[in-house]
N, C-alpha and C. Protein backbone atom coordinates (compact mmCIF):
# COMPACT_ATOMS: atom_id res chain seq x y z
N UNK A 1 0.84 -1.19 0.00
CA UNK A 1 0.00 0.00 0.00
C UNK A 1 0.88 1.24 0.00
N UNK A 2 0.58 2.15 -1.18
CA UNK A 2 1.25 3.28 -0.84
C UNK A 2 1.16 3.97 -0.15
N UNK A 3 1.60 4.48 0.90
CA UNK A 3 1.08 6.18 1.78
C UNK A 3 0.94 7.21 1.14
N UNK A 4 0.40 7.95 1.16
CA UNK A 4 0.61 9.63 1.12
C UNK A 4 0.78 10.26 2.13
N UNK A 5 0.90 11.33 1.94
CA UNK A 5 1.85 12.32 2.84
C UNK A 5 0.63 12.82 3.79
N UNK A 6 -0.37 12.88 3.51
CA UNK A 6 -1.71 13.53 4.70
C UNK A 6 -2.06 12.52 5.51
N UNK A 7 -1.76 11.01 4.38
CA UNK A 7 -2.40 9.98 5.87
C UNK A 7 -1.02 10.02 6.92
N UNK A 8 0.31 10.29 6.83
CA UNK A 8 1.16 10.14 7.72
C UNK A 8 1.02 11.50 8.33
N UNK A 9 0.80 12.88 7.85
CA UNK A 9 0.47 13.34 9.11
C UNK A 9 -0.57 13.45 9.62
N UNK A 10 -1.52 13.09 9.33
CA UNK A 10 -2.71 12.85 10.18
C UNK A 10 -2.42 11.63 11.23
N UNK A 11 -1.90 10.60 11.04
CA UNK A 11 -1.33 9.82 11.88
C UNK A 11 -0.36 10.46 13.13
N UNK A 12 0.53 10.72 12.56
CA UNK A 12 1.26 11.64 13.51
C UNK A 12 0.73 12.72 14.47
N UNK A 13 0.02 13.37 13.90
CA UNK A 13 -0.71 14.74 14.74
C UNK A 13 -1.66 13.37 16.00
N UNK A 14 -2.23 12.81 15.95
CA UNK A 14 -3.11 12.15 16.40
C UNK A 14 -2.26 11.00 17.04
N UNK A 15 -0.82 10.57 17.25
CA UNK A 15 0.19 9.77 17.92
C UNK A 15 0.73 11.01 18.78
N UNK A 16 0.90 12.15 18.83
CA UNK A 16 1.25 13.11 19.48
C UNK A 16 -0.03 14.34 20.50
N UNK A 17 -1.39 13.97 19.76
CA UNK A 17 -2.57 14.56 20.32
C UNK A 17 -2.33 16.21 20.11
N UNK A 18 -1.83 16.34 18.76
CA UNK A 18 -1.67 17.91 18.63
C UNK A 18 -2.95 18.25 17.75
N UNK A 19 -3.11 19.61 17.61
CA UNK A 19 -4.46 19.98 17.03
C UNK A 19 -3.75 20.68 15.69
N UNK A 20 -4.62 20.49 14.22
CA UNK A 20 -4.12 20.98 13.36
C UNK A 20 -3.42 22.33 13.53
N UNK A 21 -4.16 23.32 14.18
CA UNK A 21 -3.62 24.39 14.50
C UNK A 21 -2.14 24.60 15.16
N UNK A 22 -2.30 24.02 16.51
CA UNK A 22 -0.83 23.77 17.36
C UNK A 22 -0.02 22.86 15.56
N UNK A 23 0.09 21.97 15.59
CA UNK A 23 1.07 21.89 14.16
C UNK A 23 1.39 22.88 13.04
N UNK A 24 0.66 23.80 12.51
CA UNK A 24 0.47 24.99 12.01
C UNK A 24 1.27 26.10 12.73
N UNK A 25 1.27 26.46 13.88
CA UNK A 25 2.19 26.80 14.36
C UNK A 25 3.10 26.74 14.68
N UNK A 26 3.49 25.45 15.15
CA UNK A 26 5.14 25.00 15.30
C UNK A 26 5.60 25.12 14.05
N UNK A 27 5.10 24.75 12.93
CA UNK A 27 6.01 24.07 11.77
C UNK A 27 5.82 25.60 10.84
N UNK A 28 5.02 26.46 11.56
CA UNK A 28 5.14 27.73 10.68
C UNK A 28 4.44 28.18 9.53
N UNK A 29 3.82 27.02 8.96
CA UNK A 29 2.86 27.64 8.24
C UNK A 29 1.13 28.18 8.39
N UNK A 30 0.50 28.18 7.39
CA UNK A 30 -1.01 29.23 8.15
C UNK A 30 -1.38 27.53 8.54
N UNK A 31 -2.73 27.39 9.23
CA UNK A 31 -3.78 26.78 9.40
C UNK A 31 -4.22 26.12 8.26
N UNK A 32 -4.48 27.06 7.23
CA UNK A 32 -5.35 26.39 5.87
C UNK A 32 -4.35 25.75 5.22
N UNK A 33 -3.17 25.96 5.30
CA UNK A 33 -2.11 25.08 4.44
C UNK A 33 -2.02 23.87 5.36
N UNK A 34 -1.95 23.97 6.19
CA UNK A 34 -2.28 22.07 7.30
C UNK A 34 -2.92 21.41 6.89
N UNK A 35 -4.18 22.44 7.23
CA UNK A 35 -5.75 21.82 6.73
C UNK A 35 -5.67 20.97 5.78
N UNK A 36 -4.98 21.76 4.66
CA UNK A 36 -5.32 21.55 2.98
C UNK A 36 -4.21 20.15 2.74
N UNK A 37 -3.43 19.98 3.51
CA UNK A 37 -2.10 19.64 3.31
C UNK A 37 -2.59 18.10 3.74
N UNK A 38 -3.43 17.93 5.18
CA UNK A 38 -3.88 17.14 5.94
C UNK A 38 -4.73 16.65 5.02
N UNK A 39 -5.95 17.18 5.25
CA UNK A 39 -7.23 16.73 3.89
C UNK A 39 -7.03 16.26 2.93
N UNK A 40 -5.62 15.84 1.86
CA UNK A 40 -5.60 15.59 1.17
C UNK A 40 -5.81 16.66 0.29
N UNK A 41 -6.07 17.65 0.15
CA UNK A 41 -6.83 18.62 -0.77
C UNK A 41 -5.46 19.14 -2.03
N UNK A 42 -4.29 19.45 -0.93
CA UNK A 42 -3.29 20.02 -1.88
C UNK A 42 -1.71 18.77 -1.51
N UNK A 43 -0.99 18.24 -2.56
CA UNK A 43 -0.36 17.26 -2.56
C UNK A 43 1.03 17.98 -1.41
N UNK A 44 1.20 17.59 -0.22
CA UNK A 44 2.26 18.20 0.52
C UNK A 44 3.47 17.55 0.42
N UNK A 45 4.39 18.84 0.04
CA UNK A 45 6.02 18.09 -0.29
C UNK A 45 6.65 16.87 1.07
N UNK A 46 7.28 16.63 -0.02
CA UNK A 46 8.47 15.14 0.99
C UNK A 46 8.85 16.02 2.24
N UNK A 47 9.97 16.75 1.67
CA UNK A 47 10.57 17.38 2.97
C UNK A 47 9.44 18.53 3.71
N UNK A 48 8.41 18.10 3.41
CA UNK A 48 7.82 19.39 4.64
C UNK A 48 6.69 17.91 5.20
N UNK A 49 6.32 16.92 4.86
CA UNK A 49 6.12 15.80 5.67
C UNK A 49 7.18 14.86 6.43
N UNK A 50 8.51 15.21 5.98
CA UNK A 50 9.56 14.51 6.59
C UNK A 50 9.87 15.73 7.72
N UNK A 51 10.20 16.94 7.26
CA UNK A 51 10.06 18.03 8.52
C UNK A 51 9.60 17.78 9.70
N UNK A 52 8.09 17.81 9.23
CA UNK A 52 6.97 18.19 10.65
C UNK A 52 7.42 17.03 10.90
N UNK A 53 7.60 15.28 10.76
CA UNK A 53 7.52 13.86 11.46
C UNK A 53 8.86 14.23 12.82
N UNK A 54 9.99 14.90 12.30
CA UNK A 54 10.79 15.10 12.74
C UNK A 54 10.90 16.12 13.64
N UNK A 55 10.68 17.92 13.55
CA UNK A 55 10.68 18.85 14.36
C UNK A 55 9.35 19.47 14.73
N UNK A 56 8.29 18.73 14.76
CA UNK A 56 6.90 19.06 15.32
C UNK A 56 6.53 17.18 16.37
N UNK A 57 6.17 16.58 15.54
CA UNK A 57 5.64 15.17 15.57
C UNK A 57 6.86 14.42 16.73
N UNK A 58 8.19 14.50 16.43
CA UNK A 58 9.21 14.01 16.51
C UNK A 58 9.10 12.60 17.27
N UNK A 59 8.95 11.59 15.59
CA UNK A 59 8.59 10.53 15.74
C UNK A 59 8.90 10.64 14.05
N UNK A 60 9.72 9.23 13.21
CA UNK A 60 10.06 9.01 12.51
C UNK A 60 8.87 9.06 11.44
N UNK A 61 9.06 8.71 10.29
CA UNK A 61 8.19 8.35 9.06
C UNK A 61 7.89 6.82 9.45
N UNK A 62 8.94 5.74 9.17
CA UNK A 62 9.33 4.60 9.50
C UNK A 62 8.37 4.01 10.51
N UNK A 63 8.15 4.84 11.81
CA UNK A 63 7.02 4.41 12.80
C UNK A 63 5.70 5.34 12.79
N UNK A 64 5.94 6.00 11.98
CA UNK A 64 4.24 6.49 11.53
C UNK A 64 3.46 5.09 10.93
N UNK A 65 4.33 4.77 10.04
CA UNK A 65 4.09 3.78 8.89
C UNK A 65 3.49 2.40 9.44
N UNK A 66 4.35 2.02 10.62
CA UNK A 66 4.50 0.88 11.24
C UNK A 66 2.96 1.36 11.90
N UNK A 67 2.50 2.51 12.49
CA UNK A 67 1.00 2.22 13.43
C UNK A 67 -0.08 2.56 12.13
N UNK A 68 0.55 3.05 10.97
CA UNK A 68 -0.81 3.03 9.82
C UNK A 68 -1.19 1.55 9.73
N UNK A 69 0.29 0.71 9.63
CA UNK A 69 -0.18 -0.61 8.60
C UNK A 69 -0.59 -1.66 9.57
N UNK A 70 -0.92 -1.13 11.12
CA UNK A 70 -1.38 -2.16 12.19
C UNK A 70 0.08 -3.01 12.36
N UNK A 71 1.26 -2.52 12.51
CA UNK A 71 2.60 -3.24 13.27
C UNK A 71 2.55 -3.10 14.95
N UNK A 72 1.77 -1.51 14.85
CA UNK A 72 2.06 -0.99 16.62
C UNK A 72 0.68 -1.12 16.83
């Protein structure tokens, strides 16, 4: 199964119990770019889903992956 980049941070935000907003703020961009980013709506780059896993989430890609595909 492939991932995309909104189901790992939606995973993440929700392994950490942060609110789109609080992520939006740490990682610096508006709200609606989360939103949009999250939702699926607009395709969010590698390094700004490898970013936030790392200096917001700080929790790997690798074990995002592992509690999407039912490992954790």
């Amino acid at each position: 199964m492939a991932l995309r980049g909104f189901n790992i941070l939606r995973v993440g935000r929700t392994i950490r119990g942060l609110t789109q907003t609080e992520v939006a703020e740490i990682y610096g961009v508006s709200e609606r770019t989360y939103q949009r980013w999250e939702r699926g709506y607009v395709r969010v780059p590698f390094d700004d889903v490898s970013a936030i896993c790392d200096q917001v989430f700080r929790v790997g890609i690798e074990e995002i992956k592992a509690v999407i595909s039912g490992e954790e």
